[in-house]
C-alpha atoms as a PDB file:
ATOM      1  CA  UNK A   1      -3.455   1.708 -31.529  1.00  0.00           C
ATOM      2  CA  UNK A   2      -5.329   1.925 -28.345  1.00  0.00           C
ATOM      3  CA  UNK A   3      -6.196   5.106 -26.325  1.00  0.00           C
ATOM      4  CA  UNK A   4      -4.033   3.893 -23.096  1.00  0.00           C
ATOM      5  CA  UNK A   5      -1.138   2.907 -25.225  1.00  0.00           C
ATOM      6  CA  UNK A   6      -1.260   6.670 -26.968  1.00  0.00           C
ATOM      7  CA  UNK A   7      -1.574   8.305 -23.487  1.00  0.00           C
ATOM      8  CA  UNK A   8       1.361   6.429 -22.415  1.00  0.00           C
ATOM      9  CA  UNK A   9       3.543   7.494 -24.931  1.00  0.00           C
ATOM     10  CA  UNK A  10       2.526  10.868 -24.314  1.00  0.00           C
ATOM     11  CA  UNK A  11       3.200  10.929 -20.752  1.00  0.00           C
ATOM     12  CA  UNK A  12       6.769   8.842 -21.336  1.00  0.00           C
ATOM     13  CA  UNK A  13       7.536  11.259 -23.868  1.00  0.00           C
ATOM     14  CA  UNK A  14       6.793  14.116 -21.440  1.00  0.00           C
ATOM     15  CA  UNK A  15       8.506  12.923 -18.649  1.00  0.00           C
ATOM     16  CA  UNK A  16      11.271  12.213 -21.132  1.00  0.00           C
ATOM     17  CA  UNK A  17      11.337  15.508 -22.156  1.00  0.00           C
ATOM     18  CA  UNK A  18      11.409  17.113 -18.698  1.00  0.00           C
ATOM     19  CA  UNK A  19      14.478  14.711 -17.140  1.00  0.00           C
ATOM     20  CA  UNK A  20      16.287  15.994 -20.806  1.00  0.00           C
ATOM     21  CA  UNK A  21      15.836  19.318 -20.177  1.00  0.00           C
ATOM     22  CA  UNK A  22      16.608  19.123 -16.696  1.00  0.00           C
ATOM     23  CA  UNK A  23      19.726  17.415 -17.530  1.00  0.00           C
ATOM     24  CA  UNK A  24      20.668  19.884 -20.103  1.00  0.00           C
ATOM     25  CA  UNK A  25      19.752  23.123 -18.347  1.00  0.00           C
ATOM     26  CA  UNK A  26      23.028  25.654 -17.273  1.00  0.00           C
ATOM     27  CA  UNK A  27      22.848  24.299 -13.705  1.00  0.00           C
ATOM     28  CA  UNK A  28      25.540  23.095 -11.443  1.00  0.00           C
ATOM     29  CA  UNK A  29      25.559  19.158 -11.182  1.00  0.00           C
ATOM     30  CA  UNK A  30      24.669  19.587  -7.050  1.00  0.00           C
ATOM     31  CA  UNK A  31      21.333  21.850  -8.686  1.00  0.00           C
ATOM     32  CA  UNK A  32      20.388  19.483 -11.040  1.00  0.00           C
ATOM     33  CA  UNK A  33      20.535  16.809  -9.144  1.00  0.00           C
ATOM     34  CA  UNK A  34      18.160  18.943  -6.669  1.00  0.00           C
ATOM     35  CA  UNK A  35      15.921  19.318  -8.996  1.00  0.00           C
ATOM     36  CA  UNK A  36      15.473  16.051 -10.326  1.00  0.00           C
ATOM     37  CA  UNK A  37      15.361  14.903  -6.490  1.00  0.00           C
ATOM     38  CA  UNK A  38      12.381  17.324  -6.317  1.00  0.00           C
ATOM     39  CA  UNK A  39      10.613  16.295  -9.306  1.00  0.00           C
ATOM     40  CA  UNK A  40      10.826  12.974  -8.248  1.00  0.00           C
ATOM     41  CA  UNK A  41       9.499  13.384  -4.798  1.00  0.00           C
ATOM     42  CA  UNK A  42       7.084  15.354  -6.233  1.00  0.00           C
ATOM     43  CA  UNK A  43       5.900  12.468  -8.830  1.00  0.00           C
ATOM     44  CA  UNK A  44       5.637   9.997  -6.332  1.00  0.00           C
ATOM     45  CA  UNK A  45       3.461  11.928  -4.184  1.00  0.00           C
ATOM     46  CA  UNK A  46       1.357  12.292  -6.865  1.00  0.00           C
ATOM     47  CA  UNK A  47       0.927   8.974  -8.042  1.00  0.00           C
ATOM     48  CA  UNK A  48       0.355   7.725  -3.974  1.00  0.00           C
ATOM     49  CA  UNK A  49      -2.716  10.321  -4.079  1.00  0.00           C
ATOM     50  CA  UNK A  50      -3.959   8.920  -7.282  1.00  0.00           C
ATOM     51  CA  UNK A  51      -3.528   4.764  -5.892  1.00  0.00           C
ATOM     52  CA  UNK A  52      -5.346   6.370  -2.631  1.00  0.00           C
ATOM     53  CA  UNK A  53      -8.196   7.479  -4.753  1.00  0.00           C
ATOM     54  CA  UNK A  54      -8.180   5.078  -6.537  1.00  0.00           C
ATOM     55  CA  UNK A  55      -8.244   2.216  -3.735  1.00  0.00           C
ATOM     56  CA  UNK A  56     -10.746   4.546  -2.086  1.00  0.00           C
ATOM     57  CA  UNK A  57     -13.199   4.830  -5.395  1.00  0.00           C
ATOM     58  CA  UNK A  58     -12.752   0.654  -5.408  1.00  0.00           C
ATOM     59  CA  UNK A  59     -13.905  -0.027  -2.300  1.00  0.00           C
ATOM     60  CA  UNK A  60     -16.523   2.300  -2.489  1.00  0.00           C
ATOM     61  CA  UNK A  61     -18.123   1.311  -5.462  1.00  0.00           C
ATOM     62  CA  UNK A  62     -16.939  -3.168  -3.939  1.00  0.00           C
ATOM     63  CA  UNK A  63     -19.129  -2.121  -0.643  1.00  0.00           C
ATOM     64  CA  UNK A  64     -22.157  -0.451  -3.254  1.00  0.00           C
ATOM     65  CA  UNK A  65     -22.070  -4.279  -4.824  1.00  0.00           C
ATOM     66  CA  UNK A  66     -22.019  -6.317  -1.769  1.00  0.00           C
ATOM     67  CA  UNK A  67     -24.918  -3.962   0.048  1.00  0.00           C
ATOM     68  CA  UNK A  68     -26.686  -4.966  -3.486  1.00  0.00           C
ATOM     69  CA  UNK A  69     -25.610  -7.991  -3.569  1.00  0.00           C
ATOM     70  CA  UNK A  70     -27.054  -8.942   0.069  1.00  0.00           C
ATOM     71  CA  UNK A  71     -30.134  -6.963  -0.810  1.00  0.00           C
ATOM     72  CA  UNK A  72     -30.861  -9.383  -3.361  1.00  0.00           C
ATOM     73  CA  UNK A  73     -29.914 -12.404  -1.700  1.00  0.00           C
ATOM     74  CA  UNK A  74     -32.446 -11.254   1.341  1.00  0.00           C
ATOM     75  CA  UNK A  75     -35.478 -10.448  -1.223  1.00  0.00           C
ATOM     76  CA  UNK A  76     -34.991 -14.567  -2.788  1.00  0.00           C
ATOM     77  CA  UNK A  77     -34.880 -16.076   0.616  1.00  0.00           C
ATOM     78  CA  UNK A  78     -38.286 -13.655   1.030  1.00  0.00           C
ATOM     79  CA  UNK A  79     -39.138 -15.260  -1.818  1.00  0.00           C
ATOM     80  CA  UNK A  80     -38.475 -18.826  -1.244  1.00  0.00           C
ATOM     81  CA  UNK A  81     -40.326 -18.139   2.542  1.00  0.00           C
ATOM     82  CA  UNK A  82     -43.309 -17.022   0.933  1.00  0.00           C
ATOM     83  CA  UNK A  83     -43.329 -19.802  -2.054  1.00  0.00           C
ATOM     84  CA  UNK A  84     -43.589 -22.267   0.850  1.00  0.00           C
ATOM     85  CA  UNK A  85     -46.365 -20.624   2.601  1.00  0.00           C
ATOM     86  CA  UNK A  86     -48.612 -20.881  -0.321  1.00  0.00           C
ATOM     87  CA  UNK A  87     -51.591 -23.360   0.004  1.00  0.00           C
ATOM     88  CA  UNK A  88     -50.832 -26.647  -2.699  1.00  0.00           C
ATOM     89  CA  UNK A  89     -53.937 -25.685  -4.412  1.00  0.00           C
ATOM     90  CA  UNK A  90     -52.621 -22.687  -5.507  1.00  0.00           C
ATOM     91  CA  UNK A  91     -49.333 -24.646  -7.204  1.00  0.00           C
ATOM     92  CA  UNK A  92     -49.114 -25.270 -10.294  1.00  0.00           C
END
């Protein structure tokens, strides 16, 4: 069994767990439903901060590789420049 598979049982199993005992705790319906309302909100915030940093960690590391990327492609059209400036006696 994979690593990612076991951490997503784990984290089913915990939210799981926490709706359950939410559900089963001594509250009024109206409270319960409050809370789970809350948790919620609160669980989608986090996972928009996590897709922001995410996206953010993406498109820093996707502008890292095209900067390379055009660094190279600028050091083999130096290359190709100075291959043609060579004398013919000095081809092989």
């Amino acid at each position: 069994m994979s690593k990612e598979k076991i951490i997503i049982g784990v984290l089913a199993g915990l939210a799981a767990g926490t709706l359950l005992g939410i559900l089963f705790a001594p509250d009024e319906g109206s409270e319960t439903r409050k809370k789970i309302s809350k948790k919620s909100a609160d669980t989608i915030d986090e996972l928009k901060d996590k897709f922001t940093d995410l996206m953010a960690d993406f498109n820093d590391k996707f502008e890292a590789a095209k900067d390379e990327a055009q660094e190279l492609i600028e050091k083999g059209k130096q290359e190709v420049k100075d291959l043609m400036k060579e004398p013919a006696s000095h081809k092989s």
